[in-house]
Protein backbone atom coordinates (compact mmCIF):
# COMPACT_ATOMS: atom_id res chain seq x y z
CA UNK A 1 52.31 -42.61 -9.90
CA UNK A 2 54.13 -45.33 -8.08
CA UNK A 3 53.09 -48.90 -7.03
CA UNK A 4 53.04 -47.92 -3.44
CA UNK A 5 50.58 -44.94 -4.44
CA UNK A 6 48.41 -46.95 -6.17
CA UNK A 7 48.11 -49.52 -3.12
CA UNK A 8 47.76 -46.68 -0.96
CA UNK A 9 45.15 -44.99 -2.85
CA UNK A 10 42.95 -48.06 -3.43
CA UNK A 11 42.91 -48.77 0.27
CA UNK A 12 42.39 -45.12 1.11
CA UNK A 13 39.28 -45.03 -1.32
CA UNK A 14 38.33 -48.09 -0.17
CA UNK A 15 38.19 -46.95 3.07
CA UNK A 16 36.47 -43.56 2.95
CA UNK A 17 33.68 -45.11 0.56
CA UNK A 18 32.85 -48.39 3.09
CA UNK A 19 33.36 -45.74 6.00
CA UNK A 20 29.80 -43.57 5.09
CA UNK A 21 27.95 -47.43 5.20
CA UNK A 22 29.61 -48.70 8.07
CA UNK A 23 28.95 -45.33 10.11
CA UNK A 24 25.22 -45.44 8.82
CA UNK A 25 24.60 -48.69 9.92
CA UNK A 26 26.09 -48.35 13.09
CA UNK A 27 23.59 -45.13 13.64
CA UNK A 28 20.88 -47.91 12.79
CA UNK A 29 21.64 -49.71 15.64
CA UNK A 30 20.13 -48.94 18.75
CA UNK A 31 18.75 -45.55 19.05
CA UNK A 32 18.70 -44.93 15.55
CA UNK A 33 16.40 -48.19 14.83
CA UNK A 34 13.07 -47.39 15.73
CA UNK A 35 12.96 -43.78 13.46
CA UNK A 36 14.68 -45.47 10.80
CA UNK A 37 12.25 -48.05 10.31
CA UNK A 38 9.07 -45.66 11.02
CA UNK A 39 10.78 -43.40 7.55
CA UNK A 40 11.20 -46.61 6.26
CA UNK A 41 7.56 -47.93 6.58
CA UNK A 42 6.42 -43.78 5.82
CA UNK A 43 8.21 -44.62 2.10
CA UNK A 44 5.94 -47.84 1.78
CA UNK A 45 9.43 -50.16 2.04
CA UNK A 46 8.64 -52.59 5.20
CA UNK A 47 10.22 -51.72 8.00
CA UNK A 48 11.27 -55.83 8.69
CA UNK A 49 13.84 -55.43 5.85
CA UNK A 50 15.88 -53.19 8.18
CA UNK A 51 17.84 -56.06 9.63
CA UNK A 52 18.78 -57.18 6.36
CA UNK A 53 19.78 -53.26 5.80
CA UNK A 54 22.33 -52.95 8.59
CA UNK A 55 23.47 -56.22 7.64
CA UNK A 56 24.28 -55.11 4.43
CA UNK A 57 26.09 -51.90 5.57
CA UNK A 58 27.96 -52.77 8.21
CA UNK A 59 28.95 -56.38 6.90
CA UNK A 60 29.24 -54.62 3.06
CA UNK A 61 31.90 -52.14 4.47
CA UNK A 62 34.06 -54.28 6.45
CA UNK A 63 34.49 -56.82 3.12
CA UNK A 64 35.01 -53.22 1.55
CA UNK A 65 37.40 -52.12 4.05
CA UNK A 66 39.18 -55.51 3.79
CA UNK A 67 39.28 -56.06 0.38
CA UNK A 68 37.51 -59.58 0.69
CA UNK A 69 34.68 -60.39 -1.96
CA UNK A 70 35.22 -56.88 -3.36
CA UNK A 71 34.04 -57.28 -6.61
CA UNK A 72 30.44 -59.10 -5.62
CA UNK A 73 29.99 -56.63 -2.64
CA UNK A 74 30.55 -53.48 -4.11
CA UNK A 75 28.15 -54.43 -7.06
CA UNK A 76 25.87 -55.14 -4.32
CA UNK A 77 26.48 -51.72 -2.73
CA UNK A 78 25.95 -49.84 -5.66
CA UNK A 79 22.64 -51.67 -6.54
CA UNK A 80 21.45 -51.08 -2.95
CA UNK A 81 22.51 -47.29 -3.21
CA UNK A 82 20.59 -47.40 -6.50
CA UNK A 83 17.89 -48.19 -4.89
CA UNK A 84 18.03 -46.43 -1.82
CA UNK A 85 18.16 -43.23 -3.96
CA UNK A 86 15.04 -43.77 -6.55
CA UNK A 87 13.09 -44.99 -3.36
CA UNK A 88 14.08 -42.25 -0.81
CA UNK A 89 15.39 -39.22 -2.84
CA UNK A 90 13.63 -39.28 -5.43
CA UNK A 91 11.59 -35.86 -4.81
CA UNK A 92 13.51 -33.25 -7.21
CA UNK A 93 11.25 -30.37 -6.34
CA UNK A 94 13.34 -30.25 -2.88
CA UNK A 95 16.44 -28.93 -3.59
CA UNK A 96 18.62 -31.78 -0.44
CA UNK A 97 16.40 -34.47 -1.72
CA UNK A 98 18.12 -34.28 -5.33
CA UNK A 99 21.15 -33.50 -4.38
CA UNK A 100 21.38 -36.91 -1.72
CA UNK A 101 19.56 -38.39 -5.07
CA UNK A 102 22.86 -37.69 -6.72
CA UNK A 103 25.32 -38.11 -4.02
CA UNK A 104 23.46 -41.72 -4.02
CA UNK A 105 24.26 -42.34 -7.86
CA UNK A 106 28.15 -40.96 -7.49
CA UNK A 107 28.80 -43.34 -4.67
CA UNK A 108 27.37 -45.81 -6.68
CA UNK A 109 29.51 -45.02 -9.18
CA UNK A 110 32.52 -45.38 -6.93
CA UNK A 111 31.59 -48.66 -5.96
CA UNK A 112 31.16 -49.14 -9.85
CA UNK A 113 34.76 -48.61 -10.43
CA UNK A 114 35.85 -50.90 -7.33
CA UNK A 115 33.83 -53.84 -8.80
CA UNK A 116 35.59 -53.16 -12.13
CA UNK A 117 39.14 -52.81 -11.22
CA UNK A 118 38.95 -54.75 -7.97
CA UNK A 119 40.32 -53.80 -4.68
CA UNK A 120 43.83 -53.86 -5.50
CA UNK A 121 47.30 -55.11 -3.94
CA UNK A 122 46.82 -54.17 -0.84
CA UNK A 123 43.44 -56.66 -0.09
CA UNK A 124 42.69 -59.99 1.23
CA UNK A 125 41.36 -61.06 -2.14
CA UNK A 126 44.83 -60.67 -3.34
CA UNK A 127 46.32 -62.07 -1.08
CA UNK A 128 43.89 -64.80 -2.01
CA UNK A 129 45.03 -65.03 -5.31
């Protein structure tokens, strides 16, 4: 595979992996607030951390997107999708629940791999360097 490739692959990646958070915490807003927080609350997580959870989506996927801080932030991601799995999807006698339970731990494994290898040429943060 070819530089360019690479670059483009990263960013692609990059992309489609911050695109799922930013999209979810864009649904949070608005509409989407007030049930969100009541599932929340229904889980026993307090529903007053939700702020801090659309600030971590939305402003987590636009460093993604960027490449800026993309080592810290992704390892922040994949804790927070960790989480968000064990505390949410946890129930393995329904079928969905286990599979979002694993969808959870392969994203997290994505953003694994992006704090690992970093976000690549085409990124502020190597621009930065």
């Amino acid at each position: 595979m070819n530089q360019t490739a690479k670059d483009a692959g990263n960013l692609t990646g990059r992309i489609f992996i911050a695109a799922l958070f930013l999209m979810a915490g864009i649904g949070k807003l608005g509409a989407g607030y007030a049930g969100t927080q009541g599932y929340m609350e229904s889980m026993g997580v307090p529903g007053i951390l939700l702020p801090l959870v659309i600030a971590l989506e939305i402003g987590g996927a636009i460093l993604v997107i960027a490449g800026l801080f993309t080592r810290v932030t992704a390892l922040a991601l994949a804790g927070f999708t960790v989480v968000s799995a064990v505390l949410f999807h946890a129930d393995f006698s329904d079928q969905m629940q286990m599979i979002m339970f694993m969808k959870n731990f392969a994203i997290a494994g994505g953003f694994l791999f992006l704090a690992a290898n970093g976000a690549g040429a085409w990124s502020v943060d190597a621009r930065r360097a």
